[in-house]
PDB file of N, CA and C in Angstrom:
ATOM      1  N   UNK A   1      91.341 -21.282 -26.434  1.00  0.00           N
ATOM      2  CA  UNK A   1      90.273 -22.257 -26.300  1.00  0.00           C
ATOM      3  C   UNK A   1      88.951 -21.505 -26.219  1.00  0.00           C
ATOM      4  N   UNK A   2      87.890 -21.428 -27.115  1.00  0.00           N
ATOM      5  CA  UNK A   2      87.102 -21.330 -26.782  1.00  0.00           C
ATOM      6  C   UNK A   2      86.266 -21.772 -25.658  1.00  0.00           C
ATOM      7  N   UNK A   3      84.578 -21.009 -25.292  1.00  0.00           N
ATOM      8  CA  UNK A   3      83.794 -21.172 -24.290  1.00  0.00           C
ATOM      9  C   UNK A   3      83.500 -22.780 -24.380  1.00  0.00           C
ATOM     10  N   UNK A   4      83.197 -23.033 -25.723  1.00  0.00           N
ATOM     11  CA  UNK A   4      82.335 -24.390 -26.148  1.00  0.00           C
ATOM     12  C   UNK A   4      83.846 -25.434 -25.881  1.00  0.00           C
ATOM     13  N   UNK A   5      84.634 -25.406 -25.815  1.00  0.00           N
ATOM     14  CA  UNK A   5      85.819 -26.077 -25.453  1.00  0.00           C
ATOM     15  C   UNK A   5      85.954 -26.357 -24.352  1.00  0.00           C
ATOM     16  N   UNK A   6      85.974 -25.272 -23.343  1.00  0.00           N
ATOM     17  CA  UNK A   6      86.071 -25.587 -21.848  1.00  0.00           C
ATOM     18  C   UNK A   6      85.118 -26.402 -20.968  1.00  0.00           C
ATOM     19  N   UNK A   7      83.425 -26.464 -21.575  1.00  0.00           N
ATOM     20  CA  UNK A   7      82.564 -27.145 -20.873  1.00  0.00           C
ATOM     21  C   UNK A   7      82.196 -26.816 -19.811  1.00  0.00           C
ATOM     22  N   UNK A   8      81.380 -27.364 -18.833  1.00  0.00           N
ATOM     23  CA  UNK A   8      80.581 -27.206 -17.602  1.00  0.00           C
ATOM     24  C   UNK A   8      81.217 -27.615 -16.893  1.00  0.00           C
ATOM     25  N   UNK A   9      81.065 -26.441 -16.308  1.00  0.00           N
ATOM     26  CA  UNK A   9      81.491 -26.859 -14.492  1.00  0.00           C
ATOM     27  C   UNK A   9      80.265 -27.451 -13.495  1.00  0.00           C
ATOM     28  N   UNK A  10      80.276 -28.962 -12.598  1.00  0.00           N
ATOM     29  CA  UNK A  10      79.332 -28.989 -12.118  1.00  0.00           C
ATOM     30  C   UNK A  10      79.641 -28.524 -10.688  1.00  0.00           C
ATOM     31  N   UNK A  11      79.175 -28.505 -10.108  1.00  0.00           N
ATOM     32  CA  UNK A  11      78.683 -28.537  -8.476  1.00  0.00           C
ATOM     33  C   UNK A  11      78.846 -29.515  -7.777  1.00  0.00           C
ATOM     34  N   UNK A  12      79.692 -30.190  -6.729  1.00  0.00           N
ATOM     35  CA  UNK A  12      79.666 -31.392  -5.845  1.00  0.00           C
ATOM     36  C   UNK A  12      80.677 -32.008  -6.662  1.00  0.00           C
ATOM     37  N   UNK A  13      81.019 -31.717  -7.951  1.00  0.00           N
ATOM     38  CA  UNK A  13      81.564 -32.839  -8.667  1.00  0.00           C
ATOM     39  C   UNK A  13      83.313 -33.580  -8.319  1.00  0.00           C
ATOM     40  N   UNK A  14      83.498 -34.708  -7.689  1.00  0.00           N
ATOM     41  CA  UNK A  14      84.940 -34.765  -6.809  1.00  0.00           C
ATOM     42  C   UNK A  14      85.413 -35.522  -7.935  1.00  0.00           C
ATOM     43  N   UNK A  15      86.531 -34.511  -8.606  1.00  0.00           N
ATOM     44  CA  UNK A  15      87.257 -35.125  -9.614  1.00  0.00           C
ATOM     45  C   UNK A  15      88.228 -36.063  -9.149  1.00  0.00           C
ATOM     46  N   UNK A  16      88.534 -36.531  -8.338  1.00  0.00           N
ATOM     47  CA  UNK A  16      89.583 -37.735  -7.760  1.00  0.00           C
ATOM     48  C   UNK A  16      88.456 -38.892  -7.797  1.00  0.00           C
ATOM     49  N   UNK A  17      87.507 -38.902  -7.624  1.00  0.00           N
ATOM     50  CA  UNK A  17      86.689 -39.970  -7.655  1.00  0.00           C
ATOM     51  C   UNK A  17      86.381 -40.196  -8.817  1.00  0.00           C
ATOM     52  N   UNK A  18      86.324 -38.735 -10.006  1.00  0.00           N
ATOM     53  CA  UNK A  18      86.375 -39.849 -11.736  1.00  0.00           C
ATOM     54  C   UNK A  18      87.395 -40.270 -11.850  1.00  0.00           C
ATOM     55  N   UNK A  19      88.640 -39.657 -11.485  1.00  0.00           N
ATOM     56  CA  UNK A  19      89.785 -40.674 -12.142  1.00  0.00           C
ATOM     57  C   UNK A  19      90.076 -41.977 -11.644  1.00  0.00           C
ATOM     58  N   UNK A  20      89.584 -42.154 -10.270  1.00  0.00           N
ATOM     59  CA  UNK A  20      89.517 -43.543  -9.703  1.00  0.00           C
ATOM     60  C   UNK A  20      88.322 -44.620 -10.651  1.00  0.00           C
ATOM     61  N   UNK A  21      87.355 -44.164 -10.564  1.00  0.00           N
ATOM     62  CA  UNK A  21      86.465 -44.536 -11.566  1.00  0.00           C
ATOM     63  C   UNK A  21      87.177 -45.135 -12.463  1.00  0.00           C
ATOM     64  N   UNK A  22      87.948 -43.731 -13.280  1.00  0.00           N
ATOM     65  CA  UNK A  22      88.361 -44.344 -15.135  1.00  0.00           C
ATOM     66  C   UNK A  22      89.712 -45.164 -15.086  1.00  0.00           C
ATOM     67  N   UNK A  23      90.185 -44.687 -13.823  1.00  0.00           N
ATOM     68  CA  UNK A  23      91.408 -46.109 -13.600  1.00  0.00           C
ATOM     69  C   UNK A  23      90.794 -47.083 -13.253  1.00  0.00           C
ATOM     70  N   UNK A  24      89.663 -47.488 -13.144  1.00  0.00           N
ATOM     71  CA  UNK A  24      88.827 -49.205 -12.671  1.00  0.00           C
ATOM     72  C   UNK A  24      88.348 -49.597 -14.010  1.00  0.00           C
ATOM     73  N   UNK A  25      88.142 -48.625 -14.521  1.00  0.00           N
ATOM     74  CA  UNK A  25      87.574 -49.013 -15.707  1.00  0.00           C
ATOM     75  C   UNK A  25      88.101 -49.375 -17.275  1.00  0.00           C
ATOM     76  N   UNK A  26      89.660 -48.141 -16.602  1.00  0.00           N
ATOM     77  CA  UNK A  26      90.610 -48.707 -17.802  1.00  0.00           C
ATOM     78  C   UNK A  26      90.999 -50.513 -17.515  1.00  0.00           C
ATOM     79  N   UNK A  27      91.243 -50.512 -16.251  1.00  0.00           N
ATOM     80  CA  UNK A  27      91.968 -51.735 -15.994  1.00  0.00           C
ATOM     81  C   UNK A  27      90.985 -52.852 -16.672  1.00  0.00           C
ATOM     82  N   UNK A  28      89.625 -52.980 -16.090  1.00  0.00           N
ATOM     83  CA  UNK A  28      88.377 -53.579 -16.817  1.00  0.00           C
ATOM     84  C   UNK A  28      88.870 -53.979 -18.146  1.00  0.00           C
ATOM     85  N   UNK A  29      88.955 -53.042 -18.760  1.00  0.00           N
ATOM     86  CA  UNK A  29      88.486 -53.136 -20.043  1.00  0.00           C
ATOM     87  C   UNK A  29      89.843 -53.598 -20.907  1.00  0.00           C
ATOM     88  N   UNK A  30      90.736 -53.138 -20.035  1.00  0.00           N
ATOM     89  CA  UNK A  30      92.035 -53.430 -20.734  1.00  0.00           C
ATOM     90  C   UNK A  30      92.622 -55.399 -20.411  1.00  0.00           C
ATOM     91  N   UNK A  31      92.027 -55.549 -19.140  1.00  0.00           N
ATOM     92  CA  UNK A  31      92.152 -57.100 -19.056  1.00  0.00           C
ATOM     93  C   UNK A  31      91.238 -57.780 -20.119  1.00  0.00           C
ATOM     94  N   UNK A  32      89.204 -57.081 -20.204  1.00  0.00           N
ATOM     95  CA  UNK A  32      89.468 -58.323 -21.009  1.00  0.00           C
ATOM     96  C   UNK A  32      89.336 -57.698 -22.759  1.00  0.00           C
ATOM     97  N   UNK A  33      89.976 -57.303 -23.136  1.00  0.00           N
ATOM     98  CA  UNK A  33      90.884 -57.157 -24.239  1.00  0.00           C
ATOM     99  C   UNK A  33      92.424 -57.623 -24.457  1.00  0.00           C
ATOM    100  N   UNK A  34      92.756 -57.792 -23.257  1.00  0.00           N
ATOM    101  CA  UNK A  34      94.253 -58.919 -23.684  1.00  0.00           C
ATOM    102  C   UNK A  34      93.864 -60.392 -23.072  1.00  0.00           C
ATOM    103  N   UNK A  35      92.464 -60.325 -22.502  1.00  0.00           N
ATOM    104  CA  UNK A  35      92.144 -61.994 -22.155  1.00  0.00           C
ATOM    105  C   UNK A  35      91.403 -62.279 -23.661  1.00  0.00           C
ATOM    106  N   UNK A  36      91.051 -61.240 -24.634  1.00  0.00           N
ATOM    107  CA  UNK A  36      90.611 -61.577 -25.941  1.00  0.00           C
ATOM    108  C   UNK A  36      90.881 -62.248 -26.631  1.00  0.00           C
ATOM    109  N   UNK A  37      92.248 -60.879 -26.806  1.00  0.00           N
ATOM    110  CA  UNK A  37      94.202 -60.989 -28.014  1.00  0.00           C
ATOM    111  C   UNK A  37      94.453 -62.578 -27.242  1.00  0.00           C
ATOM    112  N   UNK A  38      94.377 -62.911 -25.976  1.00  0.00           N
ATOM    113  CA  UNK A  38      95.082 -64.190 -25.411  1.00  0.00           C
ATOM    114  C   UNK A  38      94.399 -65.564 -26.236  1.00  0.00           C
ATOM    115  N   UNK A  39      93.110 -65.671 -26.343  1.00  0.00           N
ATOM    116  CA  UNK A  39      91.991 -66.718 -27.015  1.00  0.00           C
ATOM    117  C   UNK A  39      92.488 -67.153 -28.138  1.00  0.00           C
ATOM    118  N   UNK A  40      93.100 -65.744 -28.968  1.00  0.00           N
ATOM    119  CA  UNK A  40      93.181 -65.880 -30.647  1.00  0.00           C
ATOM    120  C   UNK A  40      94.855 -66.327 -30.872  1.00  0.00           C
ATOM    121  N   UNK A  41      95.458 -65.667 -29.925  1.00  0.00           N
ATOM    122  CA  UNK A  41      97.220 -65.620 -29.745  1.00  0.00           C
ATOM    123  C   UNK A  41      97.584 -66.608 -29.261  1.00  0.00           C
ATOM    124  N   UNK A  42      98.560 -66.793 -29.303  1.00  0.00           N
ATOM    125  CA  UNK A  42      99.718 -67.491 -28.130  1.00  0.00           C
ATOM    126  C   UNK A  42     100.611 -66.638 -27.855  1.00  0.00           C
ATOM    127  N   UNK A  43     100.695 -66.468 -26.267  1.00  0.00           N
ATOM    128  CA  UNK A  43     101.221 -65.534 -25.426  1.00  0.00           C
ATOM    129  C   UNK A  43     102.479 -65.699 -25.726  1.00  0.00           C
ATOM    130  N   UNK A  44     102.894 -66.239 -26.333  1.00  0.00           N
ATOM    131  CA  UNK A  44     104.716 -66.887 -26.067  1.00  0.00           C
ATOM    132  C   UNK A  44     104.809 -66.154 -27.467  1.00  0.00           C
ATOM    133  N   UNK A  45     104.380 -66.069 -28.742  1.00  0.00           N
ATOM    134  CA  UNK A  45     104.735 -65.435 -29.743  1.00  0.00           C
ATOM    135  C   UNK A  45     104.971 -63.856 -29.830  1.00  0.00           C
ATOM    136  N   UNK A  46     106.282 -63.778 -30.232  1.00  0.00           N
ATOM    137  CA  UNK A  46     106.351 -62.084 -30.890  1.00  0.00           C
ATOM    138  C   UNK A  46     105.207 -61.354 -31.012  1.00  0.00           C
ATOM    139  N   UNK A  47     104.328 -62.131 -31.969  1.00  0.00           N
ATOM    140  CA  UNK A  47     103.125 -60.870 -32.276  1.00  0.00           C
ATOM    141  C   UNK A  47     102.444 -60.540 -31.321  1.00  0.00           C
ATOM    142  N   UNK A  48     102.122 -61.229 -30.095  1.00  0.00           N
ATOM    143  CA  UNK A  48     101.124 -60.935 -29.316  1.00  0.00           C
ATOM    144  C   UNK A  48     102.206 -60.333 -28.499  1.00  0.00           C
ATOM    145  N   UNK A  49     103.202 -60.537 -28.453  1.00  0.00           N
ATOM    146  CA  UNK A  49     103.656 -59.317 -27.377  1.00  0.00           C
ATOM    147  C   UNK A  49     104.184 -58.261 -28.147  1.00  0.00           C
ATOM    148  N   UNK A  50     103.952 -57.908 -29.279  1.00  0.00           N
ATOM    149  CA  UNK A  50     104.110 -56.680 -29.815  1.00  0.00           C
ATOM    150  C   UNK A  50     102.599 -56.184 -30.117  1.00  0.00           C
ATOM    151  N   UNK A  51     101.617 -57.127 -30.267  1.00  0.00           N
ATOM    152  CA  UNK A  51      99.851 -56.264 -29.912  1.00  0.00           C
ATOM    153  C   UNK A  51      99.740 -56.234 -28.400  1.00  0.00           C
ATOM    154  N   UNK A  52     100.210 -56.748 -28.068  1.00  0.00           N
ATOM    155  CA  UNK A  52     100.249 -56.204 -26.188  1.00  0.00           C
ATOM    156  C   UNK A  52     100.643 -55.187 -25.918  1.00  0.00           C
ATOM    157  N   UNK A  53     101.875 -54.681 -26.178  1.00  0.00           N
ATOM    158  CA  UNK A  53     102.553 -53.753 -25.918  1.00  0.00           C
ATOM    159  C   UNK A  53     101.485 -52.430 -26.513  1.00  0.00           C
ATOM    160  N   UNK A  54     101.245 -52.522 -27.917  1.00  0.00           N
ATOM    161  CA  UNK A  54     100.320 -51.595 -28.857  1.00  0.00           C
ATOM    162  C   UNK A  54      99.541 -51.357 -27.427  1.00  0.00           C
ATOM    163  N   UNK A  55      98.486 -52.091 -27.332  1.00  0.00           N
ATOM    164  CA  UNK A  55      97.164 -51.940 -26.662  1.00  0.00           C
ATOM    165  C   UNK A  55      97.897 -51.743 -25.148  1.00  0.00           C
ATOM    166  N   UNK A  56      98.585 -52.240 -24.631  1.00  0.00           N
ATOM    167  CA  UNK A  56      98.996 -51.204 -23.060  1.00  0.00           C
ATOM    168  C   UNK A  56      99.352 -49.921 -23.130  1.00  0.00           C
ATOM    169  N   UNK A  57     100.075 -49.448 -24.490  1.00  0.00           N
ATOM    170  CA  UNK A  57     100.526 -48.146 -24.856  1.00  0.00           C
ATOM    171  C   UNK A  57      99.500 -47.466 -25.044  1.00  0.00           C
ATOM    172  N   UNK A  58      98.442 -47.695 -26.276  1.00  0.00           N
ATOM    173  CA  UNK A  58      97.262 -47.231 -26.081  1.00  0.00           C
ATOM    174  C   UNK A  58      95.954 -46.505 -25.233  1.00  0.00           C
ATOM    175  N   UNK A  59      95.885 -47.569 -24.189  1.00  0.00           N
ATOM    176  CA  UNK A  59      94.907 -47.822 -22.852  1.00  0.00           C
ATOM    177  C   UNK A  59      95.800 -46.681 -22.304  1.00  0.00           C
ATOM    178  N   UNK A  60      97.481 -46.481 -22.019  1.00  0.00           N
ATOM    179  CA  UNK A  60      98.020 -45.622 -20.817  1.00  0.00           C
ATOM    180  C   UNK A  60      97.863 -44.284 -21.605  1.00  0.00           C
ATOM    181  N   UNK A  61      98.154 -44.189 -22.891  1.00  0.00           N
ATOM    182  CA  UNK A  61      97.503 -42.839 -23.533  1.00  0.00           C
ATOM    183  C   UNK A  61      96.432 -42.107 -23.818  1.00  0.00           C
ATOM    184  N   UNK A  62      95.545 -42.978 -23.738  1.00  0.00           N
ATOM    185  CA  UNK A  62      93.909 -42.325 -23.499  1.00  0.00           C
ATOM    186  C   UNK A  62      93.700 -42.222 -21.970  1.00  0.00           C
ATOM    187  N   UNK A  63      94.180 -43.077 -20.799  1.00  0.00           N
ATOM    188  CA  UNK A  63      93.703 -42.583 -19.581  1.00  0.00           C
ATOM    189  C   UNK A  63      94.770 -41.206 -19.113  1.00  0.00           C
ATOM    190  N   UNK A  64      96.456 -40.924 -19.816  1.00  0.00           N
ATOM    191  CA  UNK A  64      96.693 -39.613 -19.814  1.00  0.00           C
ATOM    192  C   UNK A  64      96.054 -38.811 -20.025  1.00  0.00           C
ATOM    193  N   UNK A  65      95.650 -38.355 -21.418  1.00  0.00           N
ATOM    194  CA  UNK A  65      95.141 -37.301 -21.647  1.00  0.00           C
ATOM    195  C   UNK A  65      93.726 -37.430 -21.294  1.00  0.00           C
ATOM    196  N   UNK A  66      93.046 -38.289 -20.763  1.00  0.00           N
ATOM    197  CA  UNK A  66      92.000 -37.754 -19.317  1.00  0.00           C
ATOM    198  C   UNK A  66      92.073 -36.566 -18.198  1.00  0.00           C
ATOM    199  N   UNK A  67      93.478 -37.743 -18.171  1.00  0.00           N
ATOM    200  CA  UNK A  67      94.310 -36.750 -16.651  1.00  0.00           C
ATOM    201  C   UNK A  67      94.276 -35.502 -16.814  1.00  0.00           C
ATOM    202  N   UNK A  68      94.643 -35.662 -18.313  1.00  0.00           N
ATOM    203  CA  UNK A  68      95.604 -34.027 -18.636  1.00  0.00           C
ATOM    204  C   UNK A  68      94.292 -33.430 -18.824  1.00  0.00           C
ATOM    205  N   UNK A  69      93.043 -33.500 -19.546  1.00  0.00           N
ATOM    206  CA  UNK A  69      92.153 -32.793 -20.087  1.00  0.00           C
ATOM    207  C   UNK A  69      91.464 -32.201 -18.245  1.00  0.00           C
ATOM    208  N   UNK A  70      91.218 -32.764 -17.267  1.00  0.00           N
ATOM    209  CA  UNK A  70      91.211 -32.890 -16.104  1.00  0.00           C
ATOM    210  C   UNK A  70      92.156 -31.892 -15.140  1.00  0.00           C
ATOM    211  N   UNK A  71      93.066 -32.327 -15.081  1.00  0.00           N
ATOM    212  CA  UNK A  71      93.946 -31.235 -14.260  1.00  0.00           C
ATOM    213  C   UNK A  71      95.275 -30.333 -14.958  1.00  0.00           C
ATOM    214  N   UNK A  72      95.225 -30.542 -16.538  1.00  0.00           N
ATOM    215  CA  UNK A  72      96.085 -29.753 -17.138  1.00  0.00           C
ATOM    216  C   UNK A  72      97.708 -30.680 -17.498  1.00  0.00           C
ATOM    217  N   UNK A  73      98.448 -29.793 -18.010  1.00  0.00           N
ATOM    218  CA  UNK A  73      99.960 -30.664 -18.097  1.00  0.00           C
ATOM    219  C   UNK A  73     100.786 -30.365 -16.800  1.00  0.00           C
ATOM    220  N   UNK A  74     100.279 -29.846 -15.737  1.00  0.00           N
ATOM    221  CA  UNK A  74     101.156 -29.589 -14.193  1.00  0.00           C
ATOM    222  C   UNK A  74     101.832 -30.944 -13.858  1.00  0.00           C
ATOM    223  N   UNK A  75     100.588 -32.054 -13.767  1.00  0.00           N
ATOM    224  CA  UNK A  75     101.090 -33.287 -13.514  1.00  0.00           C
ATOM    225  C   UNK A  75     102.707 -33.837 -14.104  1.00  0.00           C
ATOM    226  N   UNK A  76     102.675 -33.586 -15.647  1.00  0.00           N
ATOM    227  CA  UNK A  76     103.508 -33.894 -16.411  1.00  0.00           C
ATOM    228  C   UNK A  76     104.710 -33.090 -16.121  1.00  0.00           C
ATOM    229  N   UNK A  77     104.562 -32.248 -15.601  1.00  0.00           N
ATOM    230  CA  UNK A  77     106.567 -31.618 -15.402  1.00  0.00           C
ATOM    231  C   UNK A  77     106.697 -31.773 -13.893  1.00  0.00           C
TER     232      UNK A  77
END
């Protein structure tokens, strides 16, 4: 990994308080995006619970590799 890869380190900065942050914010954003899919869908049909599933799979894979970019793959084993 390069220097330009690793980024800045700040000072004071309490990384448990961004991930609390980006877990409030995933949740945010992830409700109203299936209160969206819900407007256009009907919840009871296949498709929307197979674009549900997409977009929960999604949302939990971008707030991983937060984690991971954050405290590494330790978490993961």
């Amino acid at each position: 990994m390069s220097n330009k890869e690793i980024g800045v380190i700040i000072e004071g900065l309490n990384v448990l308080e961004i991930v609390k942050f980006l877990g409030n914010k995933n949740k945010k954003y992830l409700a109203i995006t299936l209160n969206n899919i819900e407007d256009v869908l009907d919840p009871n049909t296949e498709e929307y619970k197979l674009i549900r599933k997409e977009v929960l799979d999604g949302f939990n894979e971008f707030t991983r590799a937060i984690v991971e970019v954050l405290f590494g793959d330790q978490l993961e084993k």
